[in-house]
Structure formats: structure tokens, C-alpha cells
Protein backbone atom coordinates (compact mmCIF):
# COMPACT_ATOMS: atom_id res chain seq x y z
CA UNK A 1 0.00 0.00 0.00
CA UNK A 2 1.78 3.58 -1.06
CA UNK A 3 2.82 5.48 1.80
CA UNK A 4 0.39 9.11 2.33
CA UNK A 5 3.22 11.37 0.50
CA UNK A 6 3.03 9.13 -2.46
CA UNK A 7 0.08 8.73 -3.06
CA UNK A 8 -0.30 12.61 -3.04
CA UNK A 9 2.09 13.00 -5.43
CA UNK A 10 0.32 10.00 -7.60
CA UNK A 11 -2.74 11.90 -7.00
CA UNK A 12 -1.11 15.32 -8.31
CA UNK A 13 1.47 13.98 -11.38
CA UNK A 14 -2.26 11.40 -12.34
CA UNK A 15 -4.36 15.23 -12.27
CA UNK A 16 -1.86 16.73 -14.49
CA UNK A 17 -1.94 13.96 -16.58
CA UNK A 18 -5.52 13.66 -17.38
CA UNK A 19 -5.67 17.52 -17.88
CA UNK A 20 -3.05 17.41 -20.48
CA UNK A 21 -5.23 15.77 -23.64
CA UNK A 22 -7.74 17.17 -26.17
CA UNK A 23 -9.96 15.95 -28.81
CA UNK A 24 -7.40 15.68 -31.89
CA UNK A 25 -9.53 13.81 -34.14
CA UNK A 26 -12.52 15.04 -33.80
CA UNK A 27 -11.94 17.58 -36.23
CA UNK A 28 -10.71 15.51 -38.87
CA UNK A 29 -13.48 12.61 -38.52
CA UNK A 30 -15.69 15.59 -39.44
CA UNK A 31 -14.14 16.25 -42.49
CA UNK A 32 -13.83 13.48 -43.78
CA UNK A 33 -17.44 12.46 -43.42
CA UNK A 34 -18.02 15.32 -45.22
CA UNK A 35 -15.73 15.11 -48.49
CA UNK A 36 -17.36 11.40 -48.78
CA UNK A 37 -21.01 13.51 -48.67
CA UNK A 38 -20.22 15.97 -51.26
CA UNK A 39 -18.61 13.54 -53.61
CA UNK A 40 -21.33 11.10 -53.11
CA UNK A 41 -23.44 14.29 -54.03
CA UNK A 42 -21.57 15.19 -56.73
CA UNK A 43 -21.51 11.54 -58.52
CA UNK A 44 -25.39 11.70 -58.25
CA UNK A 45 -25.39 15.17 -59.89
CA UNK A 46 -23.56 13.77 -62.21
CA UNK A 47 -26.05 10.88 -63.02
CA UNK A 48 -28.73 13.69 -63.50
CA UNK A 49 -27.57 14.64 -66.65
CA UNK A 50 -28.17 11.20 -68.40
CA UNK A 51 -31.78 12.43 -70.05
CA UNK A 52 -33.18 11.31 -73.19
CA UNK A 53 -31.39 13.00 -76.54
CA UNK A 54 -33.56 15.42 -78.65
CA UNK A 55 -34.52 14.31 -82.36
CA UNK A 56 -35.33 17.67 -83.83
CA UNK A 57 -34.81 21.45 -84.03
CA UNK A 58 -37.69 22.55 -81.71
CA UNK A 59 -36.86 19.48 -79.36
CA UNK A 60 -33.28 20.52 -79.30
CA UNK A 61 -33.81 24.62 -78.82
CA UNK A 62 -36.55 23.58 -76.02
CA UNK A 63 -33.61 21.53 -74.13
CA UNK A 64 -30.74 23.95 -74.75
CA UNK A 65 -33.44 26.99 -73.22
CA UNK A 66 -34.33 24.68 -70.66
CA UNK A 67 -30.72 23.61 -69.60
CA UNK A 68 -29.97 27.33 -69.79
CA UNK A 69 -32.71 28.83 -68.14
CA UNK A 70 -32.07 25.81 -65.06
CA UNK A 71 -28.18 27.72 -64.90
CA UNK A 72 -30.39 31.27 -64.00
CA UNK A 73 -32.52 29.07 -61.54
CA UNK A 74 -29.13 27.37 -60.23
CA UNK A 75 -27.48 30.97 -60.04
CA UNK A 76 -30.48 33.12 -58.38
CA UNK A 77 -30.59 29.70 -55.94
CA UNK A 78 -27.00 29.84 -55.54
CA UNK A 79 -27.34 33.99 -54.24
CA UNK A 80 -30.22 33.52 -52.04
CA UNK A 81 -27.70 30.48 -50.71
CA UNK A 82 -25.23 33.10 -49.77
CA UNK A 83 -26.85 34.50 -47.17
CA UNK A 84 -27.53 31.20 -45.33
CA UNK A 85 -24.26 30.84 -46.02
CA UNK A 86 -23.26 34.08 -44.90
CA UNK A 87 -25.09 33.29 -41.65
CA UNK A 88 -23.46 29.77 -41.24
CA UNK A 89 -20.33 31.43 -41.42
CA UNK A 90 -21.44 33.87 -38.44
CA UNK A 91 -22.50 30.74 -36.21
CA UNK A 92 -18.79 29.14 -37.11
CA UNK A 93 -17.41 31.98 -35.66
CA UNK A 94 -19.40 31.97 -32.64
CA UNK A 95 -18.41 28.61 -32.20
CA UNK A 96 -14.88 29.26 -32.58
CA UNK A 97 -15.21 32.22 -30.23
CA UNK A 98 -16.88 29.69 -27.63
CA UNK A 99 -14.31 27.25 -28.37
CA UNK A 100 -11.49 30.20 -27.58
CA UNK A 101 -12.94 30.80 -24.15
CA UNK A 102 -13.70 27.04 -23.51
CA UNK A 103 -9.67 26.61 -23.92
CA UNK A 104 -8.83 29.96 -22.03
CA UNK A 105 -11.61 28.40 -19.19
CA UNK A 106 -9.09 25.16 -19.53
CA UNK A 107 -6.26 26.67 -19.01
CA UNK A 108 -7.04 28.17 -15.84
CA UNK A 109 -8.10 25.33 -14.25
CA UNK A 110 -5.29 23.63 -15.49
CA UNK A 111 -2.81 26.36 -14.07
CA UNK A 112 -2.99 25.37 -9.79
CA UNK A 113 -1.95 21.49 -10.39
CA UNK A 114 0.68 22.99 -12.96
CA UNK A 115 2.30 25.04 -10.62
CA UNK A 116 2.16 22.78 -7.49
CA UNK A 117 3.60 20.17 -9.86
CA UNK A 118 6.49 22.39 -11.04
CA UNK A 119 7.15 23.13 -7.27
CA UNK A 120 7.37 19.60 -6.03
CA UNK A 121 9.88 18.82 -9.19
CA UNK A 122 12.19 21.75 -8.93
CA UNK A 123 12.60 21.01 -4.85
CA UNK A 124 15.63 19.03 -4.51
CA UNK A 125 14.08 16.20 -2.99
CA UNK A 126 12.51 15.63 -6.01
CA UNK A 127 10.71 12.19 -5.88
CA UNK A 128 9.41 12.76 -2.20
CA UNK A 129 6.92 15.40 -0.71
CA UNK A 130 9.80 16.18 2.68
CA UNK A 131 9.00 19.58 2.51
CA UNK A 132 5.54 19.09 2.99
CA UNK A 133 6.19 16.90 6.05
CA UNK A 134 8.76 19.11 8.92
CA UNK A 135 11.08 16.51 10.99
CA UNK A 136 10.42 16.18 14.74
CA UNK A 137 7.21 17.62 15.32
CA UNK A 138 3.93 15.57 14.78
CA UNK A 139 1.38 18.28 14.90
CA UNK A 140 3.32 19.78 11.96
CA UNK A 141 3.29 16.78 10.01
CA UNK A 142 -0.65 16.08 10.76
CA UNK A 143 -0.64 19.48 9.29
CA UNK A 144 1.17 18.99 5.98
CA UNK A 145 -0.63 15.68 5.62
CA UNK A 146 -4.26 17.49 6.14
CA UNK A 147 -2.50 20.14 3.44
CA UNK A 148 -1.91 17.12 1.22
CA UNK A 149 -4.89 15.71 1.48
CA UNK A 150 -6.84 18.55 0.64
CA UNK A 151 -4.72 18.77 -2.81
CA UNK A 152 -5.87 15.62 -3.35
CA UNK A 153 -9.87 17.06 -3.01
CA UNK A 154 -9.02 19.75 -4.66
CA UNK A 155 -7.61 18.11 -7.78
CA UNK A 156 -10.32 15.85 -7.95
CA UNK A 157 -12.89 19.04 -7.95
CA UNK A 158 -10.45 20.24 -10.80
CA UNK A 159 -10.48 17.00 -12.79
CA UNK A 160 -14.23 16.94 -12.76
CA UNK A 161 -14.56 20.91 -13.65
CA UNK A 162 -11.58 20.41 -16.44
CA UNK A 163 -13.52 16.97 -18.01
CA UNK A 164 -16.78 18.90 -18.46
CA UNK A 165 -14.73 21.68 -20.10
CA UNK A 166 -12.71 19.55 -22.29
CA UNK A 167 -16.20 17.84 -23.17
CA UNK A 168 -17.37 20.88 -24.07
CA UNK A 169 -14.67 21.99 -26.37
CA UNK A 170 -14.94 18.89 -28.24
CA UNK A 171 -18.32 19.60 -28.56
CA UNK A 172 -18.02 23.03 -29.87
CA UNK A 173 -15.09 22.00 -32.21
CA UNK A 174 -17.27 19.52 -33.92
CA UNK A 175 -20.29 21.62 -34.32
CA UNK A 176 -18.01 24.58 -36.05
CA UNK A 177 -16.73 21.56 -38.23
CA UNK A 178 -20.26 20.49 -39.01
CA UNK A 179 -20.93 23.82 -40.28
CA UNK A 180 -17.81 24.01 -42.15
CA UNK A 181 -18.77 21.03 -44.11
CA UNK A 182 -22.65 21.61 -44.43
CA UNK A 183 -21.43 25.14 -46.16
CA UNK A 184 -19.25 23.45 -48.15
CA UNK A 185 -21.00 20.77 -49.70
CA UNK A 186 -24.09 23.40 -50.11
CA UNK A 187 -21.62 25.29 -52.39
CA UNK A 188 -20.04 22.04 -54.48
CA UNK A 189 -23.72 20.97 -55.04
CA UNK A 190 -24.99 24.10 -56.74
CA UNK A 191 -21.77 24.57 -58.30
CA UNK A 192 -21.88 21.32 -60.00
CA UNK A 193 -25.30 21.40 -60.73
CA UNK A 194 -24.27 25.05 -63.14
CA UNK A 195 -21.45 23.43 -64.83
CA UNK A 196 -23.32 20.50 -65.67
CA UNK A 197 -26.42 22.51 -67.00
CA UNK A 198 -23.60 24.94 -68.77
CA UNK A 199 -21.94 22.10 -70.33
CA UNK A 200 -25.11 20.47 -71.66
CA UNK A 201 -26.45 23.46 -72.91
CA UNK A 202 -23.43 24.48 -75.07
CA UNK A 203 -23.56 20.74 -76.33
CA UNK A 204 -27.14 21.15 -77.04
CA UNK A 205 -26.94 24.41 -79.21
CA UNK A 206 -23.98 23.38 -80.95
CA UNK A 207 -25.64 20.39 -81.96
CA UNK A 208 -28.47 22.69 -83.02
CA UNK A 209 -25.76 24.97 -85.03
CA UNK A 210 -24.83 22.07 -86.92
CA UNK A 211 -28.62 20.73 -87.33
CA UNK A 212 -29.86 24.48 -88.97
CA UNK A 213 -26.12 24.06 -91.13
CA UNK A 214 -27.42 20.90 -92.76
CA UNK A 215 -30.90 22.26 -93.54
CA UNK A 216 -28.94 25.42 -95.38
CA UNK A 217 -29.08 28.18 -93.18
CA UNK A 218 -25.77 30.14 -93.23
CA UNK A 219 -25.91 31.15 -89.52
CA UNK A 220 -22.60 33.05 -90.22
CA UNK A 221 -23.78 34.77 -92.77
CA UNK A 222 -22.16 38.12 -93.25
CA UNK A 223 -19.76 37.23 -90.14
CA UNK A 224 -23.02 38.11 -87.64
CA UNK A 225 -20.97 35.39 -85.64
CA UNK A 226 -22.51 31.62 -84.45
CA UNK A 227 -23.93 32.81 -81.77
CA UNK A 228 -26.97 34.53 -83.57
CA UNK A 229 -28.52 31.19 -83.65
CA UNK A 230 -28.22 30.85 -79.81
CA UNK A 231 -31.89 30.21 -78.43
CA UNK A 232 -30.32 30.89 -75.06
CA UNK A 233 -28.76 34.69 -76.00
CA UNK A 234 -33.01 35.52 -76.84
CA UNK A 235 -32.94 37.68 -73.45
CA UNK A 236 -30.16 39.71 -74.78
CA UNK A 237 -31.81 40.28 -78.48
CA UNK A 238 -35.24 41.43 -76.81
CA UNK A 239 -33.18 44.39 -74.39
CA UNK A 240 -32.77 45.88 -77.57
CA UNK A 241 -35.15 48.53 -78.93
CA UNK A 242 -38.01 47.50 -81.37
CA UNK A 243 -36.64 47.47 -85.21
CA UNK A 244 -32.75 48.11 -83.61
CA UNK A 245 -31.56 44.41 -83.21
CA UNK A 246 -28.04 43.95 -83.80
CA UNK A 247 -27.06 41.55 -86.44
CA UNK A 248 -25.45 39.61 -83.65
CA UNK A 249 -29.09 38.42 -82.79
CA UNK A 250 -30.76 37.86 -86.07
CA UNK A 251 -30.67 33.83 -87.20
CA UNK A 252 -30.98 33.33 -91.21
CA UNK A 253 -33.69 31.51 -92.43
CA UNK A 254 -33.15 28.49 -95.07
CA UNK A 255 -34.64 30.91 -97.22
CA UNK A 256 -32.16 33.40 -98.59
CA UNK A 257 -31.69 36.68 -96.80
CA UNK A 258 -34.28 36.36 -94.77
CA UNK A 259 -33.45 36.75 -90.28
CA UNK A 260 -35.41 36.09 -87.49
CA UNK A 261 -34.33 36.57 -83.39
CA UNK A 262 -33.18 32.77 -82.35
CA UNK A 263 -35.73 31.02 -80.78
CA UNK A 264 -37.71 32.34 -83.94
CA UNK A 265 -35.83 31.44 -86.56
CA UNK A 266 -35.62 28.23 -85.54
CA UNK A 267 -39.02 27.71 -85.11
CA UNK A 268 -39.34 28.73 -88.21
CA UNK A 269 -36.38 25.91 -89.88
CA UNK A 270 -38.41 22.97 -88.16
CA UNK A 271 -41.30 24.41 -89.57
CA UNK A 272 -40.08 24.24 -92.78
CA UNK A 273 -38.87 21.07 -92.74
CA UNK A 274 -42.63 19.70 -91.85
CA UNK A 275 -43.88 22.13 -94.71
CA UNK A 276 -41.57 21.08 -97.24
CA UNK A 277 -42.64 17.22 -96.84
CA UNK A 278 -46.09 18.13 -97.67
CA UNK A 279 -45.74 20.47 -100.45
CA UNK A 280 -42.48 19.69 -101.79
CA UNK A 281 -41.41 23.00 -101.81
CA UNK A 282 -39.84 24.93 -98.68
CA UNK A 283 -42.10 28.35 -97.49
CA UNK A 284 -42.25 31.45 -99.25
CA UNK A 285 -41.34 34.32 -97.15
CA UNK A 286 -41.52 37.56 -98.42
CA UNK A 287 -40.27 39.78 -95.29
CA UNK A 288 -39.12 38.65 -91.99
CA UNK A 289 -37.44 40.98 -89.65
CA UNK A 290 -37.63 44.31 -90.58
CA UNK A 291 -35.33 47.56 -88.97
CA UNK A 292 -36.80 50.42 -87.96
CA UNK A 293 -36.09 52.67 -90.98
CA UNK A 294 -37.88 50.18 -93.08
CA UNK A 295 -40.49 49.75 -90.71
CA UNK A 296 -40.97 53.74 -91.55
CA UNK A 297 -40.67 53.15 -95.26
CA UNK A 298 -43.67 49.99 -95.26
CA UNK A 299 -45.82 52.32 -92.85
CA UNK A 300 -45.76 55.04 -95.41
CA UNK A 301 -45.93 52.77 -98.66
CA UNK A 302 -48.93 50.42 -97.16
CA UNK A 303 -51.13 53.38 -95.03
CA UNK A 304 -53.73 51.40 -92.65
CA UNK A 305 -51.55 47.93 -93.23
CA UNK A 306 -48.62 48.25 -91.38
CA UNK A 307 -47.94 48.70 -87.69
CA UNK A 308 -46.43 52.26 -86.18
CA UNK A 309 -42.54 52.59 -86.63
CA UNK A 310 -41.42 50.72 -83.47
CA UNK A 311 -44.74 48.84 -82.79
CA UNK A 312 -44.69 45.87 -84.87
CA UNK A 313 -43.70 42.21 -84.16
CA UNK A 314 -41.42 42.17 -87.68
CA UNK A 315 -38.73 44.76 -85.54
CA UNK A 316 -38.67 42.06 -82.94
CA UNK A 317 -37.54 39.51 -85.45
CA UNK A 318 -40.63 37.07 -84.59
CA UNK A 319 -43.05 37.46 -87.22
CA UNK A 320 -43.05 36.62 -90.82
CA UNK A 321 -44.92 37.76 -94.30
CA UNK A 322 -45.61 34.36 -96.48
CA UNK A 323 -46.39 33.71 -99.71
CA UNK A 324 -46.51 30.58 -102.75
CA UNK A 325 -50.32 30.29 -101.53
CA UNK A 326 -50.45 30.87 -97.93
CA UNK A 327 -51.23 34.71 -98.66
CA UNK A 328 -54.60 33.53 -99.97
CA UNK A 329 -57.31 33.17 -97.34
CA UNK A 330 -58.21 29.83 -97.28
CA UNK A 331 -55.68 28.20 -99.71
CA UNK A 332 -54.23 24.35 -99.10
CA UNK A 333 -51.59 26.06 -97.91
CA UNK A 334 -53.02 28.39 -95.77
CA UNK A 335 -55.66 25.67 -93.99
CA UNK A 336 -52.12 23.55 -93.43
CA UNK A 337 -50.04 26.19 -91.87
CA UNK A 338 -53.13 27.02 -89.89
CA UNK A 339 -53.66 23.51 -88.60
CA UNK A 340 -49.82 23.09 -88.19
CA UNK A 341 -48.55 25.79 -87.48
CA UNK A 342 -48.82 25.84 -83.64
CA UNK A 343 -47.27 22.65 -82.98
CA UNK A 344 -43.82 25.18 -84.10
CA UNK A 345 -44.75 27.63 -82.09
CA UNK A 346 -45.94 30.03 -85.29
CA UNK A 347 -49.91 31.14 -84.80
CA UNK A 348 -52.17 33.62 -86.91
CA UNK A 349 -52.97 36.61 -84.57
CA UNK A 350 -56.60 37.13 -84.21
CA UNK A 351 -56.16 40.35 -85.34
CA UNK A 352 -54.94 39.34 -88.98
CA UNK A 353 -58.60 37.65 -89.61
CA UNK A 354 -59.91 40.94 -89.75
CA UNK A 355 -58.32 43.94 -88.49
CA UNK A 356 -56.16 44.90 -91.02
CA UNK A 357 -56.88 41.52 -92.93
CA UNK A 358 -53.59 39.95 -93.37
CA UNK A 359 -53.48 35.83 -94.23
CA UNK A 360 -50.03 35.84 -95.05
CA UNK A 361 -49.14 37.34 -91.77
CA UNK A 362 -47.61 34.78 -88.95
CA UNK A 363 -46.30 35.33 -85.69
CA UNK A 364 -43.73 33.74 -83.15
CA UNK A 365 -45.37 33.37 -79.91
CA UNK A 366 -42.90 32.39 -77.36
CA UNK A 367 -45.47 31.44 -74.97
CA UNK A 368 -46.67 28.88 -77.57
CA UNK A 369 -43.19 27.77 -78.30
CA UNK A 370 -41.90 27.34 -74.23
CA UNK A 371 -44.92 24.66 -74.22
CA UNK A 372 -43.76 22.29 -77.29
């Protein structure tokens, strides 16, 4: 059985002891769990993109708009994110500021035992506790053994107060971790989701360059650039005044010298195509987009039958002037377009039926075309 002065100093050097670890891995267990989330995340975001191909123009402009307008979702998702993220960040650093004071809170308990330890190993008689026990006199060795013994108390008060303390820092440091890694993965979700939308959409509308390329249309026609054809740039063309497109947003049609805005135009080319099979001929389009100076030049030539300078749908690049039959009310080819026409996103405004009577006049309706 050890002897009362060594089993204080057991009692001290064992205090000292247990005060002296921490929590290493806690940190990194955290981490970890969450680089195996986002990348498990990330190979199912991944999967997401395997949908089924389109087949045809409108199929293909419908997928590139949608994959493009699902990168504006992403985005506008990914900004409202930022505040939550903003305000994860906050909470990290309130953790870390708890987790500051938990280990200043440590210290000080830490900081009795630590000096009563250095005392006992810097006296000469370094492995024995003589000085707290005088020679000769028995009351004053009761007295340094009471002293002892209430180190002993005290340090097991201290290991107690120090255990909850270093619970509680392990504690904190995993829940700043957790945050850490929730904001992370957040971010590498949303970002993955926008490249893969990006990258499918630029697949999709190059396939669609090449599609309109094989049906004729010269989409770099008078070096306007690729891009004209871009059903994904159509929010761009329609910031632009009413007759004052830049060439940069006009798409050829098949048929020569003839432009429409994007989505429009190739409308329009799948249209065609379905026209062409069942009259053997492709459309006749006498005027497509027009600019505002000869918007001014048709209002003054055609009094009552053209729209205001600025006002009509031809300056937006979405409506078209026909002819080879379809001008005539009631024609074959007027009854077709009529019965067909919609399922391209092209309609005959109300208007044109009677007020100014205009069968060969058709329209892009965007509204019409989002729904094919």
C-alpha cells in the first residue's frame, strides 16, 4: 500500500496527466465524413444529366433553353444560398469564439496542479513530498498531511470541472466543423449542378448549329458570328429597342436573306422542314425581320396595313410575311399552316382575320413555343 506522500504526489502527477489531452480527431473525422457527402453528391449530380437525346430542331432549342434557363434558376438559388451561407459562417465563428474561451476556461483550471507540480519537481528532494512533512514535530506533520490531502480534493474538484470543459470543447469543435462542411457541400452541389447545365447546354446548341447548317441556313452569314442562332442569347436580343436588333441576334432563315431573333428562326427551320414534306417545296417568305427605318418606309408605302414605326412584331424579329399560296385566305396552304402551325410555335394573330386583314401574316409566340 503507497505510503500518504506518495500517493499525493500520484494523486497530483495522475491530475496533471488527465488535464493534459484534447480531442485531436474530432476535427478531422468531421471532415472526412463530409468530403465522402459531397462527392457522393456530386456523382449523383452527375447521373442527372443522363436524359433522353432530342430528335429535332424545336426538341433541341426547347432543351438547350431549358438547360440554360435551369443555370439562371441554379445561379439566383446559388445567391439567395449566400446568405444562409453568410449566416453559417457567423455561427462558425461563434463557435470558434466559444471554443477560444472554452480553452482559455481550460487553461485556468489547469494552471494550480501545474504550478504545485512544477514546485514539487524543482525542490531538490525531487521524488518525495519532505517539505511538505517538517522533521520532529507531529502536529506539523498532521498538518502537511491534512495540506496534502486537501490537494488531493481539490484536484479531484479540478479534474471533474476540467472533463466537463474539455467535453465541451470537443463539442463546440465539432459543431463549427459540421458547419464548415454543411457550407461546403451546399456550395459544391450548386456549383456542380451550373457546370453540368452549362456544359449540356453548349452541347445542345452546338448540336443545333450544326442541325440548322445541314438544312442550309448560313448562320454566319455576313460574319453576324454563331452565336446569332443561340436560343439561349433571346434575353439579350429582346433588351434591344423595337426594329434596332443587332445583327449579332438575327438567325438566317433556309430561305435566302431572310433573319429572325433565335428562338424564332428556328421555329421557323423545323417548320419548314414539316412544310416542305407536304408540299415539296420549302415556305415562301416575303419579309421577316424588318429595322426600324424600313419599318418607316412599309408604314408610309402600305397606309392602314402596317404597324407604327417601333410597334410591330417584324422589328422584334418574330413574325413573318408568307407567300406561294399561304397569302390567300383559305388556300391548301393556308388551312395547313393554320392547322400546323402551332405545334412550331408560329400562330395567326386574331387580329390578322380581320383587323387589317392579313393571311399571309404569322407570328412567333414564345409562350406557344416554351410549351412544345
Amino acid at each position: 500500500m503507497p505510503s500518504p506522500r506518495s500517493a499525493g504526489l500520484i494523486a497530483v502527477v495522475t491530475a496533471m496527466t488527465s488535464l493534459a489531452g484534447g480531442p485531436a480527431h474530432a476535427s478531422g473525422a468531421a471532415h472526412a465524413s463530409g468530403a465522402a457527402h459531397a462527392s457522393g453528391a456530386l456523382r449523383q449530380e452527375a447521373a442527372a444529366v443522363a436524359i433522353k437525346e432530342p430528335t429535332n430542331l424545336t426538341e433541341l432549342r426547347r432543351e438547350a433553353q431549358k438547360a440554360f434557363q435551369g443555370i439562371e434558376d441554379a445561379n439566383r438559388a446559388l445567391k439567395a444560398r449566400q446568405k444562409q451561407f453568410d449566416a453559417l459562417e457567423k455561427r462558425v465563428a461563434a463557435k470558434l469564439t466559444q471554443l477560444q474561451g472554452a480553452d482559455q476556461e481550460l487553461a485556468k483550471v489547469r494552471q494550480p496542479l501545474s504550478e504545485i507540480v512544477e514546485y514539487i519537481y524543482q525542490d531538490p528532494a525531487a521524488n518525495s513530498m519532505g517539505s511538505f512533512f517538517p522533521a520532529g514535530d507531529g502536529t506539523s506533520t498532521l498538518r502537511a498531511l491534512s495540506d496534502v490531502n486537501h490537494i488531493v480534493a481539490e484536484q479531484n474538484n479540478v479534474v471533474s470541472d476540467a472533463s466537463k470543459l474539455l467535453q465541451q470543447r470537443e463539442q463546440l469543435a465539432k459543431e463549427a466543423q459540421e458547419l464548415r462542411a454543411e457550407n461546403l457541400l451546399q456550395e459544391a452541389q450548386l456549383d456542380a449542378e451550373i457546370d453540368a447545365l452549362r456544359k449540356r447546354s453548349n452541347t445542345l446548341v452546338k448540336s443545333l448549329t450544326r442541325a440548322l447548317v445541314k438544312l442550309g441556313v448560313k448562320v454566319n452569314a455576313n460574319n453576324r458570328g454563331t452565336g446569332a442562332c443561340d436560343p439561349t442569347r433571346v434575353d439579350l436580343a429582346a433588351q434591344y429597342p423595337n426594329g434596332l436588333l443587332p445583327r449579332a441576334y438575327l438567325c438566317p432563315l433556309p430561305q435566302k436573306g431572310e433573319e429572325l431573333r433565335a428562338d424564332a428562326a428556328i421555329a421557323f427551320a423545323d417548320l419548314n422542314v414539316a412544310y416542305q414534306k407536304r408540299f415539296g417545296a420549302p415556305i415562301c417568305v416575303s419579309d421577316s425581320y424588318r429595322s426600324l427605318p424600313e419599318q418607316q418606309a412599309v408604314y408610309y408605302q402600305r397606309p392602314g396595313l402596317a404597324a407604327t414605326p417601333g410597334k410591330s412584331n417584324h422589328g422584334l424579329g418574330m413574325a413573318v410575311d408568307l407567300c406561294g399560296g399561304v397569302q390567300i385566305f383559305r388556300s391548301v396552304q393556308f388551312n395547313w399552316l393554320e392547322a400546323n402551325s402551332k405545334r412550331f410555335g408560329f400562330i395567326h394573330p386574331d387580329w390578322s382575320y380581320r383587323s387589317p386583314f392579313e393571311p399571309w401574316h404569322w407570328e412567333y409566340d414564345p409562350k406557344v413555343g416554351s410549351l412544345l
